[in-house]
Protein backbone atom coordinates (compact mmCIF):
# COMPACT_ATOMS: atom_id res chain seq x y z
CA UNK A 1 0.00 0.00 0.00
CA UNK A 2 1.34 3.62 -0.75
CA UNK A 3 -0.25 7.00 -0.04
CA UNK A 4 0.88 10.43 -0.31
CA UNK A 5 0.90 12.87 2.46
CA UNK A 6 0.78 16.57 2.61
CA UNK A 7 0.37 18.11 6.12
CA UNK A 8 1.41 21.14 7.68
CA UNK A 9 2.52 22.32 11.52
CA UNK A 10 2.16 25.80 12.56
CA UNK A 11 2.53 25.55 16.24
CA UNK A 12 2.91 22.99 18.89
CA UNK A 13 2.06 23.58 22.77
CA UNK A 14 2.38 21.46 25.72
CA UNK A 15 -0.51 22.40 27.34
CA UNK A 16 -1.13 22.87 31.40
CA UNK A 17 -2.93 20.59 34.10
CA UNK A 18 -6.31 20.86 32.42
CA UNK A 19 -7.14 20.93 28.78
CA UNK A 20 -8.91 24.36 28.99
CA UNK A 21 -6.61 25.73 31.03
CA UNK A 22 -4.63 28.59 29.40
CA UNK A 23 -1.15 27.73 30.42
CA UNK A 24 0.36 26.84 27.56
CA UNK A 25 3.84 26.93 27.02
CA UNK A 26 4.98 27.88 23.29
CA UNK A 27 7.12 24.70 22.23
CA UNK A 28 7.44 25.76 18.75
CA UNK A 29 6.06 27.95 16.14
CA UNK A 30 8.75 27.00 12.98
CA UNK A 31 10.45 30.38 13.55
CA UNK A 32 13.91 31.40 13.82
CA UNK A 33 15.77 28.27 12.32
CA UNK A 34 13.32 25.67 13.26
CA UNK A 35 15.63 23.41 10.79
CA UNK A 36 18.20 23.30 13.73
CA UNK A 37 15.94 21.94 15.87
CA UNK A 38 13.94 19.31 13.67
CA UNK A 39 15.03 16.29 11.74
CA UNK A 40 13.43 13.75 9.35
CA UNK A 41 13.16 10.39 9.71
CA UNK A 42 11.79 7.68 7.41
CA UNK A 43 11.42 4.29 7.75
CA UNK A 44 14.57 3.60 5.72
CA UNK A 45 16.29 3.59 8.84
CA UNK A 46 14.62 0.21 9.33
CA UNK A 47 14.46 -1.22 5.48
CA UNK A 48 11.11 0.45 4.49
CA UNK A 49 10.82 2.42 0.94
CA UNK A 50 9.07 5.40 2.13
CA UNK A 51 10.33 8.66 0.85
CA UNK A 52 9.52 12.28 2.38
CA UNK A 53 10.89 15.51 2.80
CA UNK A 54 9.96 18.32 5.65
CA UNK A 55 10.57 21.56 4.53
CA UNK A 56 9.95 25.08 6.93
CA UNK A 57 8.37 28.05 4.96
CA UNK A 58 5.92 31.06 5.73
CA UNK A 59 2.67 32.60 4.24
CA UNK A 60 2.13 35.97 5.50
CA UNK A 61 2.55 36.26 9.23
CA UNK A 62 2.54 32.28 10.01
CA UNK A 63 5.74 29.52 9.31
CA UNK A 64 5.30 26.51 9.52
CA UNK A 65 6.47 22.78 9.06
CA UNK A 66 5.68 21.06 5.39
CA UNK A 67 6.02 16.80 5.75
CA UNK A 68 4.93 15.60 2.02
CA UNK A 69 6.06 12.25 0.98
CA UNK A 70 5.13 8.67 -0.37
CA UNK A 71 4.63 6.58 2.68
CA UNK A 72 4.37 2.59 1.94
CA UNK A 73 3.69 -0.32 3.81
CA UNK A 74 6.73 -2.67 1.61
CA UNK A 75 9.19 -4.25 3.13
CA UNK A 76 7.74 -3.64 6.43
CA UNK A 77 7.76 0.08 6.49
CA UNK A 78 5.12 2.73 6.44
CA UNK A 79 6.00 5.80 8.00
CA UNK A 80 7.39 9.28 7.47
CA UNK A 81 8.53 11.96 10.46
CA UNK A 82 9.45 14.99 11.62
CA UNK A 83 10.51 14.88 15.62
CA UNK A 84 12.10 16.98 17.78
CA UNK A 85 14.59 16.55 20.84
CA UNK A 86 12.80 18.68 23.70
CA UNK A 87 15.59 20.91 25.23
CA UNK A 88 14.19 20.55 28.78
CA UNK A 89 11.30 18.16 30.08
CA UNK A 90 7.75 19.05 29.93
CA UNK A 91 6.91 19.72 33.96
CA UNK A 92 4.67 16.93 35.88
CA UNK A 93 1.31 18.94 35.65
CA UNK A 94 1.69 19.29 31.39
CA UNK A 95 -1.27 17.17 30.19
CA UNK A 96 -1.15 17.09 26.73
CA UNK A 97 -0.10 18.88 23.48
CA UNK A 98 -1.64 21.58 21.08
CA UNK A 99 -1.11 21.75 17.21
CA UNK A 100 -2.42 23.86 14.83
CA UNK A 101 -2.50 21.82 11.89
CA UNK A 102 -3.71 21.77 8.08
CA UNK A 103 -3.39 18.87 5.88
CA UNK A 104 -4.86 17.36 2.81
CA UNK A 105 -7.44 14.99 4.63
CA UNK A 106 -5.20 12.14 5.60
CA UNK A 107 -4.39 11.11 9.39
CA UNK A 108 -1.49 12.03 10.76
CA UNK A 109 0.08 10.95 14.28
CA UNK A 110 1.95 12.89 17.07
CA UNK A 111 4.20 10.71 18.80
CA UNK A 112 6.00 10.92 22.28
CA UNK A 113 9.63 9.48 23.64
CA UNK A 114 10.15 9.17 27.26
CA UNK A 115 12.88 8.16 29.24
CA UNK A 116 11.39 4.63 29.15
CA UNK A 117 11.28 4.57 25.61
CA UNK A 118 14.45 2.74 24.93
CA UNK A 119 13.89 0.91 22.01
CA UNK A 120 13.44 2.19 18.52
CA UNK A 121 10.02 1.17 18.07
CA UNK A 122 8.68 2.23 21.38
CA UNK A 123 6.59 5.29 21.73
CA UNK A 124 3.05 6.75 22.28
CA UNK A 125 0.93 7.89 19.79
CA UNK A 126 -2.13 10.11 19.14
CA UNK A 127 -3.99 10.01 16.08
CA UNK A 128 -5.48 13.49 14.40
CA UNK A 129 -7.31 14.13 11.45
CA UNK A 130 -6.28 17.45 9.06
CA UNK A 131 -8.73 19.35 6.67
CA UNK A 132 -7.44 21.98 4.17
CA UNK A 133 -8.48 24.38 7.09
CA UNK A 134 -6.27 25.46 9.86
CA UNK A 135 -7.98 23.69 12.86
CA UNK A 136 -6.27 23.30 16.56
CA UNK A 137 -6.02 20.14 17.51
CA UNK A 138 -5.58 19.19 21.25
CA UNK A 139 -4.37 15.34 22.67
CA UNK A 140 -4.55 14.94 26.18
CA UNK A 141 -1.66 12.62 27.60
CA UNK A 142 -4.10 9.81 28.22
CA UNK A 143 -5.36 9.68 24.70
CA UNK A 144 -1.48 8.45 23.45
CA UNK A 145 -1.56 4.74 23.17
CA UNK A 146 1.90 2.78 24.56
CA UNK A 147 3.63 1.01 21.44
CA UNK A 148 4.14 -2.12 23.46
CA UNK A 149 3.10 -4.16 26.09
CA UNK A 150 6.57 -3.18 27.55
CA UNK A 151 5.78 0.62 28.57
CA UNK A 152 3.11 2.11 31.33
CA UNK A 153 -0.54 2.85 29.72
CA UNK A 154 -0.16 6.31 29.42
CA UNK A 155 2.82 8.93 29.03
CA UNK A 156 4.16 10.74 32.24
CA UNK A 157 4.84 14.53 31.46
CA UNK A 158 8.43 14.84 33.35
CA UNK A 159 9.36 12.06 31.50
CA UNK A 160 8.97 13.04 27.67
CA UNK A 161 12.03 13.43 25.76
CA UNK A 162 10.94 14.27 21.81
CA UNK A 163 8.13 15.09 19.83
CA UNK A 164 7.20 13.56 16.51
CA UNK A 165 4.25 14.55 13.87
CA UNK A 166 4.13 11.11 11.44
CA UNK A 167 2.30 10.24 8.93
């Protein structure tokens, strides 16, 4: 199976105790050499085919992250990433993360590392849908789904180490 993605980041939160709550903490907004901080990963890395690029641009006041690519399930692949290495740890009362997001229909994925994600193929994920309209999109901690039988149910907020959007 192949499909082609098209979705675009313009800002990512990690949001306060409470899903309405308004402390927010800016984690990025693809400003100010965002390709310093960002790198793309396929899953050629583990024999797939899949082929992508992410690319940072800006349309009038807003930048943002691009992630187009072919992703395809052969040869037991089927993904394509952009993640980030969080400088410092999200504190203990963080309960989820904020995107603002527009994509071409398709479902995308945000996944977390934590400390006790040691393995390659461990992490959580949280599924999103994108429209060609710029919608915010917000994933509590406990809607991320453990990898494997191997980590705890649901993330713990000190304990995140990157951020991924996949698709």
């Amino acid at each position: 199976m192949r499909a082609k993605f098209v979705g675009l980041v313009s800002s990512l939160y990690i949001i306060g105790s409470t899903m309405a709550q308004a402390d927010e903490k800016l984690a990025e907004d693809f400003s100010k050499s965002p390709e310093t901080r960002w790198d793309y990963v396929a899953d050629t890395v583990m024999g797939g085919v899949s082929s992508g690029q992410v690319q940072f641009s800006s349309e009038g006041n807003v930048a943002f992250a691009r992630l187009t690519g072919t992703v395809s399930t052969e040869n037991n692949g089927g993904f394509i990433q952009f993640r980030r290495k969080l400088p410092d740890r999200p504190d203990e009362g963080v309960s989820g993360v904020r995107l603002l997001v527009r994509g071409n229909g398709e479902q995308y994925f945000v996944h977390l590392r934590t400390r006790g994600t040691v393995l390659p193929w461990q992490y959580y994920q949280a599924e999103f849908p994108t429209s060609e309209e710029w919608t915010k999109i917000s994933l509590p901690l406990s809607g991320f789904k453990a990898s494997g039988a191997m980590l705890r149910a649901i993330p713990v907020a000190d304990e995140i180490t990157t951020v991924g959007v996949v698709a």
